[in-house]
PDB file of N, CA and C in Angstrom:
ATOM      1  N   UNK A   1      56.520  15.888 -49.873  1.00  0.00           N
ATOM      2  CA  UNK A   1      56.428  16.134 -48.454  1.00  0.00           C
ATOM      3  C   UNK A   1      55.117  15.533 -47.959  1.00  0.00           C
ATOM      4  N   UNK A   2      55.485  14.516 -46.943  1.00  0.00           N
ATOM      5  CA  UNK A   2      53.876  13.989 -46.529  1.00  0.00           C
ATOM      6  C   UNK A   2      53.282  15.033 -45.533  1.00  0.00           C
ATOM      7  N   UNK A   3      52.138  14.976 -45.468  1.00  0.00           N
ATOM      8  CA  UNK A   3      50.998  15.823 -44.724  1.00  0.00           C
ATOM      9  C   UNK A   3      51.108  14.975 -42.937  1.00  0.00           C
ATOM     10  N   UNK A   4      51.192  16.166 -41.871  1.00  0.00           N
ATOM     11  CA  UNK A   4      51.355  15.438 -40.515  1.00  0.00           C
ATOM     12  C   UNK A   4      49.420  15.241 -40.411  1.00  0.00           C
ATOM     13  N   UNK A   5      49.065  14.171 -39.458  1.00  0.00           N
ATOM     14  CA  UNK A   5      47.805  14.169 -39.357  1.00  0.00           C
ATOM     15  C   UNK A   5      47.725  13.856 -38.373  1.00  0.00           C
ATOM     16  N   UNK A   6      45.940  13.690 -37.452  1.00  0.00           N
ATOM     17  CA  UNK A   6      45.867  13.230 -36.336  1.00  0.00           C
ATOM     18  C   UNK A   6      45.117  12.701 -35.956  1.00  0.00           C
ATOM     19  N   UNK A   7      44.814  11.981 -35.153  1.00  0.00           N
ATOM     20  CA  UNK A   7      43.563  11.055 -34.819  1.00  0.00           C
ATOM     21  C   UNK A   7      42.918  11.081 -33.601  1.00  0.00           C
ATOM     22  N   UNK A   8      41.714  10.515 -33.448  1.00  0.00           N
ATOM     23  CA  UNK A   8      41.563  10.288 -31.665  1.00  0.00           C
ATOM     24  C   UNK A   8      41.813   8.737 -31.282  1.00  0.00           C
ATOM     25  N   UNK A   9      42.000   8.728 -29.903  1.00  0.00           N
ATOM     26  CA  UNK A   9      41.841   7.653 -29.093  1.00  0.00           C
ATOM     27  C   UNK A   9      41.442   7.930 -27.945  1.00  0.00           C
ATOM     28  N   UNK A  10      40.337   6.687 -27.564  1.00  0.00           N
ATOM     29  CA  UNK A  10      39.395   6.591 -26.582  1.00  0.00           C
ATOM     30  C   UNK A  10      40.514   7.086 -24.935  1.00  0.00           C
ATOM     31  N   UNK A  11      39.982   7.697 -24.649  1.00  0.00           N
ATOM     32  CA  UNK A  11      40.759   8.235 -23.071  1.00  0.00           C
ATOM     33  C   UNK A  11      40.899   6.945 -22.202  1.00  0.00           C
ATOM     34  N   UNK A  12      40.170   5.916 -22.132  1.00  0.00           N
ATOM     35  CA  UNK A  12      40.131   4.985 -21.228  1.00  0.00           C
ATOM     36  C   UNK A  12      41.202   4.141 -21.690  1.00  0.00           C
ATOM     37  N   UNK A  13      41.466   4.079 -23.477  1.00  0.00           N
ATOM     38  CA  UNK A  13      42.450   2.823 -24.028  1.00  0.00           C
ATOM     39  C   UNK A  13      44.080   3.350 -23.430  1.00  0.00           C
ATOM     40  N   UNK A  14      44.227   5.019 -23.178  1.00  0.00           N
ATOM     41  CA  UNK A  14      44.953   5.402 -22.781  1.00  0.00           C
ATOM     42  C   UNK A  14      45.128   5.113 -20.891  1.00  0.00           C
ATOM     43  N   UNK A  15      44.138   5.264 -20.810  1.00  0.00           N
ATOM     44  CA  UNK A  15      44.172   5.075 -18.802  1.00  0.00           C
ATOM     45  C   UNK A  15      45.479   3.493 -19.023  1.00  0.00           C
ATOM     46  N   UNK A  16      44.254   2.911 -19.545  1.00  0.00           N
ATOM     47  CA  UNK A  16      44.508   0.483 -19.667  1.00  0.00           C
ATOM     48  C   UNK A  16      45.733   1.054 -20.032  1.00  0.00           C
ATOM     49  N   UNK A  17      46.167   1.382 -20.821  1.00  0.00           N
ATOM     50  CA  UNK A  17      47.912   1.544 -21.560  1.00  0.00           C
ATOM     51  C   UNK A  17      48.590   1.591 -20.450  1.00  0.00           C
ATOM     52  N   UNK A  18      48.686   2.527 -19.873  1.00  0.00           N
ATOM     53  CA  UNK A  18      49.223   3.288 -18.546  1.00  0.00           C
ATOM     54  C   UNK A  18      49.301   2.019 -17.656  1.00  0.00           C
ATOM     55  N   UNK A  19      47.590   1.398 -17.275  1.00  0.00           N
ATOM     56  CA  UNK A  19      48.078   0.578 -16.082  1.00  0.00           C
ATOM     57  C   UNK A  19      48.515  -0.643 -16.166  1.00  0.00           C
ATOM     58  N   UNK A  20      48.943  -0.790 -17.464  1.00  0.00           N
ATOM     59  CA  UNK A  20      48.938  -2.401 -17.973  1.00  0.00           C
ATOM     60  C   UNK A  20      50.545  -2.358 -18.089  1.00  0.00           C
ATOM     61  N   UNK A  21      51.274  -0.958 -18.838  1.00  0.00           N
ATOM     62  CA  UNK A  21      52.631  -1.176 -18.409  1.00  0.00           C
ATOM     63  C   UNK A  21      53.020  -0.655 -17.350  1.00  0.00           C
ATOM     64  N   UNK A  22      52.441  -0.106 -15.905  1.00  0.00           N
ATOM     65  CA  UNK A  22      52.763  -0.275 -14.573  1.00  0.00           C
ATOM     66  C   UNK A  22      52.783  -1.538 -14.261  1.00  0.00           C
ATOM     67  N   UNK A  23      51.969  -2.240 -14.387  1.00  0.00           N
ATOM     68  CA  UNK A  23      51.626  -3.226 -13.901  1.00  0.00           C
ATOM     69  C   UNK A  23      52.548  -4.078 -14.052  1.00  0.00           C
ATOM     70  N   UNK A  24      52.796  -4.311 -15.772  1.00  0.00           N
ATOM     71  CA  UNK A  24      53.969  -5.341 -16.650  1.00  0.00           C
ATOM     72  C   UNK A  24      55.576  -4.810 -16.033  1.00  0.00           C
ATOM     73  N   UNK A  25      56.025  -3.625 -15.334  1.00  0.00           N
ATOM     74  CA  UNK A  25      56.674  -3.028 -15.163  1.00  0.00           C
ATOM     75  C   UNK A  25      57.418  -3.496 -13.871  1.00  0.00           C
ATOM     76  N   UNK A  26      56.077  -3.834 -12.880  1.00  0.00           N
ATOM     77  CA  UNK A  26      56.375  -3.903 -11.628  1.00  0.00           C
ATOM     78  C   UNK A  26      56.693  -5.653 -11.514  1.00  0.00           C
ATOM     79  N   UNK A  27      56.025  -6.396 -12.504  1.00  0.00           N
ATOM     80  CA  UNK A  27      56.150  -7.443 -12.464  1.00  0.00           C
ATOM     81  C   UNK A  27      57.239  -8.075 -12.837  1.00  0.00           C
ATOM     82  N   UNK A  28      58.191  -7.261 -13.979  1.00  0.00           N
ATOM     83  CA  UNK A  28      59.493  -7.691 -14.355  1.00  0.00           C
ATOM     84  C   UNK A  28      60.214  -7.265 -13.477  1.00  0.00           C
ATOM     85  N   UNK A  29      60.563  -5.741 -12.729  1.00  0.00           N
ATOM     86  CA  UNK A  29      61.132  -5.981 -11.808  1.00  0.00           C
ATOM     87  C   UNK A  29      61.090  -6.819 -10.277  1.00  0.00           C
ATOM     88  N   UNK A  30      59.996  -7.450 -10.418  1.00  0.00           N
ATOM     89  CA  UNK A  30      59.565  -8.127  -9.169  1.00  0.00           C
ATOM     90  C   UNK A  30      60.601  -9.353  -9.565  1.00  0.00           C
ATOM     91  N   UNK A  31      60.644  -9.807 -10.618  1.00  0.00           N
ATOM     92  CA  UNK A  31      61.461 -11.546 -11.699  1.00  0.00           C
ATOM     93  C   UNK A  31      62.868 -11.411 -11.101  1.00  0.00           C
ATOM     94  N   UNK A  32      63.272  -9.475 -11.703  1.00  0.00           N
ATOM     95  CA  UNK A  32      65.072  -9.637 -11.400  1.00  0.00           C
ATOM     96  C   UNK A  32      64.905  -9.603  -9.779  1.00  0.00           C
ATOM     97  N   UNK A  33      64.006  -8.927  -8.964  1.00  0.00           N
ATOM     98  CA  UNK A  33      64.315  -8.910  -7.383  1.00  0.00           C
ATOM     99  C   UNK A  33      64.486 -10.185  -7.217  1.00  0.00           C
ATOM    100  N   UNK A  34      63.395 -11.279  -7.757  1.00  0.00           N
ATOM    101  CA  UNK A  34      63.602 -12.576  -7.407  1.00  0.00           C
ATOM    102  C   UNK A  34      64.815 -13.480  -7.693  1.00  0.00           C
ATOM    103  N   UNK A  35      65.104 -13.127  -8.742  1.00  0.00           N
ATOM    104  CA  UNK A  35      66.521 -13.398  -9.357  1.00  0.00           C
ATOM    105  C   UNK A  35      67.665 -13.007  -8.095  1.00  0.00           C
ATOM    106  N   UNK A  36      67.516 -11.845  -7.638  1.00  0.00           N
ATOM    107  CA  UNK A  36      68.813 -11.825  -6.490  1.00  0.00           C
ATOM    108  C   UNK A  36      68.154 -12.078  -5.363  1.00  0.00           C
ATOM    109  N   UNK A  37      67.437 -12.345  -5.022  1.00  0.00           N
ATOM    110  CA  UNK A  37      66.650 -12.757  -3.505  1.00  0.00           C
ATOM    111  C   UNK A  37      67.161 -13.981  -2.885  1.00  0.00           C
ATOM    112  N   UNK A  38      66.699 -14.899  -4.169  1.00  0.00           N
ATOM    113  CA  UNK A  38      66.874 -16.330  -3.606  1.00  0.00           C
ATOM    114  C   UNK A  38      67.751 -17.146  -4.416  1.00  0.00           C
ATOM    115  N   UNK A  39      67.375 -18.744  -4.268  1.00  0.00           N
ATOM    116  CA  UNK A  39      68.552 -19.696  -5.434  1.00  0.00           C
ATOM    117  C   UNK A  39      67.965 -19.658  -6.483  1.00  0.00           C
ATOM    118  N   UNK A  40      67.905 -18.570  -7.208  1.00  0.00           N
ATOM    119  CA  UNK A  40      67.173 -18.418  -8.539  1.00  0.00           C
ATOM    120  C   UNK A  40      67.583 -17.948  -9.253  1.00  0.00           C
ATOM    121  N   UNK A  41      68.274 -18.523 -10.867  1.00  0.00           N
ATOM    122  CA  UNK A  41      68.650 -17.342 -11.253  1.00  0.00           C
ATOM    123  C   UNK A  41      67.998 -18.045 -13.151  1.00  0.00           C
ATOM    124  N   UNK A  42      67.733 -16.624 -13.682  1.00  0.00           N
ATOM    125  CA  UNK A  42      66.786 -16.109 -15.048  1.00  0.00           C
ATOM    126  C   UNK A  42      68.559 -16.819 -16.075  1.00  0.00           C
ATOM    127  N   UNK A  43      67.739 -18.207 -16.537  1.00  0.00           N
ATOM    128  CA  UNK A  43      69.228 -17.870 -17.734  1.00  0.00           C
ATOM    129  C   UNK A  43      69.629 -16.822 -18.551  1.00  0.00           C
ATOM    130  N   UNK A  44      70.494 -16.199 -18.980  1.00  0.00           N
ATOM    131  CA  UNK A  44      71.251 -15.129 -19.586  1.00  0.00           C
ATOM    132  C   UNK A  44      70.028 -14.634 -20.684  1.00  0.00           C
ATOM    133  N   UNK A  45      69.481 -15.434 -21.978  1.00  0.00           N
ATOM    134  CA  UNK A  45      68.660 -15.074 -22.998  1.00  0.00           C
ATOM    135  C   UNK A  45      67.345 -14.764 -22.308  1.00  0.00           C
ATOM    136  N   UNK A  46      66.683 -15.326 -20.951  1.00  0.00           N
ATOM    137  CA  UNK A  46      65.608 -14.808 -20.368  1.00  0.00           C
ATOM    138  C   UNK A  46      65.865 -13.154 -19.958  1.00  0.00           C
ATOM    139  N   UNK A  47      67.011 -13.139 -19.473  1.00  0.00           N
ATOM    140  CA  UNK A  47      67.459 -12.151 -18.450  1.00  0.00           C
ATOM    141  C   UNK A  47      67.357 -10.881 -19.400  1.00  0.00           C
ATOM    142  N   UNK A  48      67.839 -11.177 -20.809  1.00  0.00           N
ATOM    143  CA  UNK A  48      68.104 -10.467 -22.107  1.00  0.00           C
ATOM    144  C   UNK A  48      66.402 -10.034 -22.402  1.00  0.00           C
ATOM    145  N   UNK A  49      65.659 -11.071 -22.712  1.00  0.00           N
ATOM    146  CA  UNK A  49      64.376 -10.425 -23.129  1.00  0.00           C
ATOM    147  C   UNK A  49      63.315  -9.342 -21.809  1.00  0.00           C
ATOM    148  N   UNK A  50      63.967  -9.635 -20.022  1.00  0.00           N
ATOM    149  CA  UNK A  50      62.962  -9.087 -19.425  1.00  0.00           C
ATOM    150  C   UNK A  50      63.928  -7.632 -19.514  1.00  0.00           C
ATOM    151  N   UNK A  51      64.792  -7.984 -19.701  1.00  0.00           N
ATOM    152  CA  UNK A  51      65.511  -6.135 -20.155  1.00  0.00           C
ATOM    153  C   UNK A  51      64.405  -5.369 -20.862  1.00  0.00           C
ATOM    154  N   UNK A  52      64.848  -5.848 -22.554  1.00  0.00           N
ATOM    155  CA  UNK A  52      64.129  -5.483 -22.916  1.00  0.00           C
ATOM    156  C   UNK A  52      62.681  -4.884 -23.044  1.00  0.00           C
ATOM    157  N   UNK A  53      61.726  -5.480 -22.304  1.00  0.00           N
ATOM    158  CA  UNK A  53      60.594  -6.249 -21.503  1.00  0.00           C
ATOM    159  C   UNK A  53      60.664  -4.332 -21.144  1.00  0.00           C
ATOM    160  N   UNK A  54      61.196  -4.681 -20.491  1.00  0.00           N
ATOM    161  CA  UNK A  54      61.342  -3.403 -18.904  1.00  0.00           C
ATOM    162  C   UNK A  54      61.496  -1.768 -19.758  1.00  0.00           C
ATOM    163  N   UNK A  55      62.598  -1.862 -21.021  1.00  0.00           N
ATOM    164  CA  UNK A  55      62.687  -0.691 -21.650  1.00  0.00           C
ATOM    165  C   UNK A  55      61.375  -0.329 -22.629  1.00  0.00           C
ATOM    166  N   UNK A  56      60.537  -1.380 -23.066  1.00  0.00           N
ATOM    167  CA  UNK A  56      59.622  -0.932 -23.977  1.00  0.00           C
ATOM    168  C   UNK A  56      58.394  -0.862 -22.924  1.00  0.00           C
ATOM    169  N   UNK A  57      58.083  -0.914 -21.905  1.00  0.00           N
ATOM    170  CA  UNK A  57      57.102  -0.903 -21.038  1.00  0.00           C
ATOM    171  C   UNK A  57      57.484   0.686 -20.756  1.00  0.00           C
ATOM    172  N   UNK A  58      58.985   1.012 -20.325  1.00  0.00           N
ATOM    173  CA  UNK A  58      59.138   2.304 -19.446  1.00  0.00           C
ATOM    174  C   UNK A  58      58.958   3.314 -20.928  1.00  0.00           C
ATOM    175  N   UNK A  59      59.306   2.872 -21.800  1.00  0.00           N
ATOM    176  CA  UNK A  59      59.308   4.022 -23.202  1.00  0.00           C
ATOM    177  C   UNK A  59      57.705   4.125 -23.400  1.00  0.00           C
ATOM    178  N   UNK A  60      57.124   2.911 -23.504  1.00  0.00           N
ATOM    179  CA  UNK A  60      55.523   3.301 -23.255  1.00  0.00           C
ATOM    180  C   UNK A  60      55.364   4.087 -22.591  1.00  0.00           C
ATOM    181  N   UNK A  61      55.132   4.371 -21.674  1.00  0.00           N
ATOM    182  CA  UNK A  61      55.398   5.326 -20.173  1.00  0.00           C
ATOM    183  C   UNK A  61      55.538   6.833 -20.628  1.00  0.00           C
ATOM    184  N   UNK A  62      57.172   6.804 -20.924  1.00  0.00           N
ATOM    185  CA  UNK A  62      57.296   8.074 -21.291  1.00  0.00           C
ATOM    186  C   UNK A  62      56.257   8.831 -21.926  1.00  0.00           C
ATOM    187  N   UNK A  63      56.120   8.095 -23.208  1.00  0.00           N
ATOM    188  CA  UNK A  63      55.445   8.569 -24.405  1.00  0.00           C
ATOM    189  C   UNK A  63      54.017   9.155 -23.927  1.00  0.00           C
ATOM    190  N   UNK A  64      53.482   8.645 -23.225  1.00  0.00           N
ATOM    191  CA  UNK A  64      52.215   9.154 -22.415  1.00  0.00           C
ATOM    192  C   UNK A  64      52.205   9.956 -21.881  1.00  0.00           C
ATOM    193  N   UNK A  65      53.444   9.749 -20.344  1.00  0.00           N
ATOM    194  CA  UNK A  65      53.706  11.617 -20.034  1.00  0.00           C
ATOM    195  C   UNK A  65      54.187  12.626 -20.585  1.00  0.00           C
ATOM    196  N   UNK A  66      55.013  12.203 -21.288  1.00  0.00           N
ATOM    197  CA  UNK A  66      55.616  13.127 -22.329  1.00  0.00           C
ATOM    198  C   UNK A  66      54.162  13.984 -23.351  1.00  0.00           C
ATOM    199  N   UNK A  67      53.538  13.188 -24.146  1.00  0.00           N
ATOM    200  CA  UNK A  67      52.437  13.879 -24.871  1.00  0.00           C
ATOM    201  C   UNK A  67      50.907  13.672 -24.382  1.00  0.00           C
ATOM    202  N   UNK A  68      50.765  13.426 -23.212  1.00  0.00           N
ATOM    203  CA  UNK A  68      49.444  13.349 -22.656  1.00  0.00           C
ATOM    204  C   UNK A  68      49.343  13.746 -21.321  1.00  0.00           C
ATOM    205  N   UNK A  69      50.259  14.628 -20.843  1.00  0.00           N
ATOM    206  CA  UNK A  69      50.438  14.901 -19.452  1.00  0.00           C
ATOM    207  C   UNK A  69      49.641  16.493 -19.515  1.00  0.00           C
ATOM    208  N   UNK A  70      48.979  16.777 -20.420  1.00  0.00           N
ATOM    209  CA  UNK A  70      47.692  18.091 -20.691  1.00  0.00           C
ATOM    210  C   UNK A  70      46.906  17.876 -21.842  1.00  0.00           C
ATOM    211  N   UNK A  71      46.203  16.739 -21.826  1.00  0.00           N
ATOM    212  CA  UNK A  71      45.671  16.640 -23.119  1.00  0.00           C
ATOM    213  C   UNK A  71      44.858  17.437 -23.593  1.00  0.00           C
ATOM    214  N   UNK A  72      44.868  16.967 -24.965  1.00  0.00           N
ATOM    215  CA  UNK A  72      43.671  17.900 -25.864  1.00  0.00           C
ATOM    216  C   UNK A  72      42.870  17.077 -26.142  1.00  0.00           C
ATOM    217  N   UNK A  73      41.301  17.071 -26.032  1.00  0.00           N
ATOM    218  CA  UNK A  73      40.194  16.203 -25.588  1.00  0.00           C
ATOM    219  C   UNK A  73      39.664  16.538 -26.735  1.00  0.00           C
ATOM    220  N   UNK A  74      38.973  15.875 -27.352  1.00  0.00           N
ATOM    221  CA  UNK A  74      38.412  16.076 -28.932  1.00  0.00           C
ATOM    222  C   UNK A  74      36.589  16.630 -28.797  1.00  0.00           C
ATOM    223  N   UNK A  75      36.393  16.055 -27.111  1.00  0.00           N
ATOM    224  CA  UNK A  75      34.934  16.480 -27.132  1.00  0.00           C
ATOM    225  C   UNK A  75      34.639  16.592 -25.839  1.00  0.00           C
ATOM    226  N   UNK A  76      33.258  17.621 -25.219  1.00  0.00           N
ATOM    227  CA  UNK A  76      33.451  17.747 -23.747  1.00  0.00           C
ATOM    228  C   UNK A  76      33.728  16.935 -23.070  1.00  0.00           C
ATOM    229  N   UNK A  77      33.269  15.462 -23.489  1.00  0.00           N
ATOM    230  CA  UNK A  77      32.867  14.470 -22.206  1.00  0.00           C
ATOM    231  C   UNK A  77      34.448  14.431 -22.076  1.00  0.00           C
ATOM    232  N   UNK A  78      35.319  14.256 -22.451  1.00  0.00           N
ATOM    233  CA  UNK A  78      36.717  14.050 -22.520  1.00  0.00           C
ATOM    234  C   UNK A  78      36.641  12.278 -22.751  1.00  0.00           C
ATOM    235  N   UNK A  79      36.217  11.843 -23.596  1.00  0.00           N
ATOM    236  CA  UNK A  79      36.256  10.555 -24.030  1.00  0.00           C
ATOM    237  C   UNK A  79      37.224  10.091 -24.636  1.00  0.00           C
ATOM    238  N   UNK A  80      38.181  11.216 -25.425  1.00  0.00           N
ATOM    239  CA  UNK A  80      38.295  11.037 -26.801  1.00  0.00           C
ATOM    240  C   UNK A  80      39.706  12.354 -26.894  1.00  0.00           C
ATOM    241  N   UNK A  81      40.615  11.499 -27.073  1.00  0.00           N
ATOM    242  CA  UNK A  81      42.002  12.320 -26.898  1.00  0.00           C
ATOM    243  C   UNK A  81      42.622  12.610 -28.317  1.00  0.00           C
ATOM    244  N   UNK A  82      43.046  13.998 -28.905  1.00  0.00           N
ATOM    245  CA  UNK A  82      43.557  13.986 -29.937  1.00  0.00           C
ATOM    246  C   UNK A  82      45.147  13.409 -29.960  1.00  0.00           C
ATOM    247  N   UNK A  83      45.238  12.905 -30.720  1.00  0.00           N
ATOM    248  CA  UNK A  83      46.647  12.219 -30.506  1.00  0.00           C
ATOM    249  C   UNK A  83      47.435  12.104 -32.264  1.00  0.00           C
ATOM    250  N   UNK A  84      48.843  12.882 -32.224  1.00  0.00           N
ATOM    251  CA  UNK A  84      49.316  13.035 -33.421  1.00  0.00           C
ATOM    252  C   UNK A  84      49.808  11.481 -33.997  1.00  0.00           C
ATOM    253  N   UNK A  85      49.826  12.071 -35.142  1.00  0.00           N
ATOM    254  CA  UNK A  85      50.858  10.874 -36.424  1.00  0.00           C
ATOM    255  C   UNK A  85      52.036  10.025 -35.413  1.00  0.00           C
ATOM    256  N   UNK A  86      52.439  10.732 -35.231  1.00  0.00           N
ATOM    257  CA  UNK A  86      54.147  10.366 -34.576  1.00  0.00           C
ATOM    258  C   UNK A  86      53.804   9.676 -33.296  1.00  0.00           C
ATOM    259  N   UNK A  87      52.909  10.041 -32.734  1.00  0.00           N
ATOM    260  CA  UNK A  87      52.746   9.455 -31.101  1.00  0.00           C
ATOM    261  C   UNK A  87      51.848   8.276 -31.572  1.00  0.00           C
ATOM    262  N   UNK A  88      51.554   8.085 -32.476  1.00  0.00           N
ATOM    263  CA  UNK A  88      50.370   6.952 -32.494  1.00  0.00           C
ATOM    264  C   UNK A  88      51.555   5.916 -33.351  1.00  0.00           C
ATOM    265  N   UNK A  89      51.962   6.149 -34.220  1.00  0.00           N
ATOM    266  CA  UNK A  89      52.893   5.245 -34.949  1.00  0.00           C
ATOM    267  C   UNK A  89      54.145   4.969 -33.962  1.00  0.00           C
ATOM    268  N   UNK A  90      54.295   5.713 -32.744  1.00  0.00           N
ATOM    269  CA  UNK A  90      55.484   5.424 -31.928  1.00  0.00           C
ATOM    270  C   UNK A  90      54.802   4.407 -30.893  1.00  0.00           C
ATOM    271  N   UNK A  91      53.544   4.814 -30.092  1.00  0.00           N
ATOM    272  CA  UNK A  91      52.963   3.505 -29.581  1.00  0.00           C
ATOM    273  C   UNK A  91      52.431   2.273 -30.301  1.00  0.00           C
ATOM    274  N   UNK A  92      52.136   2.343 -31.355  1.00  0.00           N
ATOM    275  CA  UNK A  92      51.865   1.210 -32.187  1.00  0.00           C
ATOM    276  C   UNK A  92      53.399   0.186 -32.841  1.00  0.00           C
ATOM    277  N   UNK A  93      54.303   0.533 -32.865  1.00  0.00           N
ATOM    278  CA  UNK A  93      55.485   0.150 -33.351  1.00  0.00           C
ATOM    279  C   UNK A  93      56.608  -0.290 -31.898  1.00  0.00           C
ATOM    280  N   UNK A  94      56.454   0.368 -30.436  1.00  0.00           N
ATOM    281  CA  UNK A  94      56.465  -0.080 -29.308  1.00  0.00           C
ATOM    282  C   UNK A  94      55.659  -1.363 -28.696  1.00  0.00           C
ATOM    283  N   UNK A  95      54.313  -1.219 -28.919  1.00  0.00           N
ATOM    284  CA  UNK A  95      53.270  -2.584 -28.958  1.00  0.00           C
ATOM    285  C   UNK A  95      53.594  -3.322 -29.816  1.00  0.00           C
ATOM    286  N   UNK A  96      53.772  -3.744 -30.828  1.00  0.00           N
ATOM    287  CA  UNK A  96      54.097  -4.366 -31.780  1.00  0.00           C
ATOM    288  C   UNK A  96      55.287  -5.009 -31.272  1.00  0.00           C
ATOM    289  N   UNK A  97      56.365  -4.413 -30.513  1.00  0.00           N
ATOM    290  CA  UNK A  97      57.454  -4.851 -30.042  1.00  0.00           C
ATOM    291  C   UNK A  97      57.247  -5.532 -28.684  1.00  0.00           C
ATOM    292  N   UNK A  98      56.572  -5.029 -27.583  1.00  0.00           N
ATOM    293  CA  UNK A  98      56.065  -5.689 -26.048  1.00  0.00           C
ATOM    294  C   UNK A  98      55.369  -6.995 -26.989  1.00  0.00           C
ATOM    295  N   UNK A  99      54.830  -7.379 -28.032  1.00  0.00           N
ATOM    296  CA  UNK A  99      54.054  -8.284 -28.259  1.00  0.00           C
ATOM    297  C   UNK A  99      55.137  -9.658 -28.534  1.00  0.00           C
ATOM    298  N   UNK A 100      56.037  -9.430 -29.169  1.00  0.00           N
ATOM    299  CA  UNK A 100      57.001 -10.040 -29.811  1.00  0.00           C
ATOM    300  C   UNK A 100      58.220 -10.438 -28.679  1.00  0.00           C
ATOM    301  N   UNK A 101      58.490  -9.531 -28.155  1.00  0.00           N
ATOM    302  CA  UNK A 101      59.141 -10.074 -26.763  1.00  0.00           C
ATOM    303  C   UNK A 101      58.270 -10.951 -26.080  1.00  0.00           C
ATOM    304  N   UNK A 102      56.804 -10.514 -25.400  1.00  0.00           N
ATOM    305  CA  UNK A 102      56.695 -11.199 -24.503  1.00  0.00           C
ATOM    306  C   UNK A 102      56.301 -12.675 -25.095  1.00  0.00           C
ATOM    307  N   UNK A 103      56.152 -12.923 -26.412  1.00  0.00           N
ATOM    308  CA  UNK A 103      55.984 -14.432 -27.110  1.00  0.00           C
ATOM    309  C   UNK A 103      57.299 -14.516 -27.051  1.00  0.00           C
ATOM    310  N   UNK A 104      58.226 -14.373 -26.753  1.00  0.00           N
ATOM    311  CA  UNK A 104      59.813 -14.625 -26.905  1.00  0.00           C
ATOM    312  C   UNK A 104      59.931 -14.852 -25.359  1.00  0.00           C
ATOM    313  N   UNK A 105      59.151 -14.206 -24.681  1.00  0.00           N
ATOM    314  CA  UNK A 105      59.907 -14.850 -23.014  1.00  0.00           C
ATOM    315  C   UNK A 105      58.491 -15.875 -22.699  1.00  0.00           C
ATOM    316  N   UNK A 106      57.293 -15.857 -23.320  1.00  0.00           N
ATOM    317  CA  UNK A 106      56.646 -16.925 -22.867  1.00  0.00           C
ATOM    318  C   UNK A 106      56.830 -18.234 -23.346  1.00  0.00           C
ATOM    319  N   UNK A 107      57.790 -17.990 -24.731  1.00  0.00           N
ATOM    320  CA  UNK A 107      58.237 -19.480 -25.052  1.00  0.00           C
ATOM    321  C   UNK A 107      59.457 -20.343 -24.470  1.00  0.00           C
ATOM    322  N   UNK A 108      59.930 -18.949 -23.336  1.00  0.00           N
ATOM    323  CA  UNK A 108      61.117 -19.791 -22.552  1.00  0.00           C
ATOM    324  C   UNK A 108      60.214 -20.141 -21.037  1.00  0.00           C
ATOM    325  N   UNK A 109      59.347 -20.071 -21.273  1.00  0.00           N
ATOM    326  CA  UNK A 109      58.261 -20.397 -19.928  1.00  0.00           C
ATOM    327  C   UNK A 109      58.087 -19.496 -19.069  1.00  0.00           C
ATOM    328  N   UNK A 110      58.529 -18.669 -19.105  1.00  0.00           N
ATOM    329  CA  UNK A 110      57.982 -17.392 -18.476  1.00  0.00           C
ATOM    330  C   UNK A 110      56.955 -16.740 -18.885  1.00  0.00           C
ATOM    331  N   UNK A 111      56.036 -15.702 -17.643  1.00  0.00           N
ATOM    332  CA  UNK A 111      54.879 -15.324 -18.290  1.00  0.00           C
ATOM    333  C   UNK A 111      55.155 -13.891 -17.393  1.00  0.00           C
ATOM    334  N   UNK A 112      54.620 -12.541 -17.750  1.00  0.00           N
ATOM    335  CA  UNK A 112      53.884 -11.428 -17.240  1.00  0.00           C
ATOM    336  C   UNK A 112      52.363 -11.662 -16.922  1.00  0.00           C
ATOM    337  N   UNK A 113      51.908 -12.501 -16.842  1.00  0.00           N
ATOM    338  CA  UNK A 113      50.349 -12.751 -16.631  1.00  0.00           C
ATOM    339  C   UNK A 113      50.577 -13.277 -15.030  1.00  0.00           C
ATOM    340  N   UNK A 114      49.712 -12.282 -14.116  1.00  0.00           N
ATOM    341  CA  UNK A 114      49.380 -12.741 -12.474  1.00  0.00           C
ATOM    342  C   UNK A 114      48.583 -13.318 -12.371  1.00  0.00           C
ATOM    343  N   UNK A 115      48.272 -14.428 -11.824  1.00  0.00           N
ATOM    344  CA  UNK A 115      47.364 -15.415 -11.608  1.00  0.00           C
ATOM    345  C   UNK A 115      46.527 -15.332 -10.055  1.00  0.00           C
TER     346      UNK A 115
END
């Protein structure tokens, strides 16, 4: 039987998490609005990865409100968030995945980066 354990992470890497898949969030749905707006349309395998794109950004999401919507702060300043086994190996294995998609839609020339 393995032992559950837990770690900290910096409160701020959690804020950036948060606003980076709002951000990545608003920007893929901004692609499909554009997609039905105008004479534009995302070929089928693009269309396939900003799906995707969109579900591992919103599961990021969850995972935050879901286990950080009352955190437990490891020290007064609140710097420093305790965060379990399972929630850290579930955002790390989610990132790992936003990383791999978005090299999969930037090699069809698309980017999530605002200029």
């Amino acid at each position: 039987m393995s032992e559950e354990w837990s770690t900290t992470i910096p409160t701020q890497e959690l804020i950036e998490m948060s606003l980076s898949s709002n951000e990545n969030l608003q920007t893929l749905k901004d692609l499909i609005d554009l997609d039905n707006k105008v004479d534009f349309s995302l070929p089928e395998n693009v269309f396939f990865v900003v799906c995707e794109l969109i579900w591992l950004e919103s599961s990021v999401l969850l995972i935050l409100k879901r286990d950080f919507s009352d955190p437990n702060f490891y020290d007064e300043d609140q710097q420093e968030v305790v965060i379990p086994q399972v929630t850290l190996k579930s955002l790390m294995t989610l990132t790992l995945a936003k990383f791999h998609a978005t090299k999969d839609l930037n090699s069809y020339g698309y980017s999530l980066s605002i200029l």
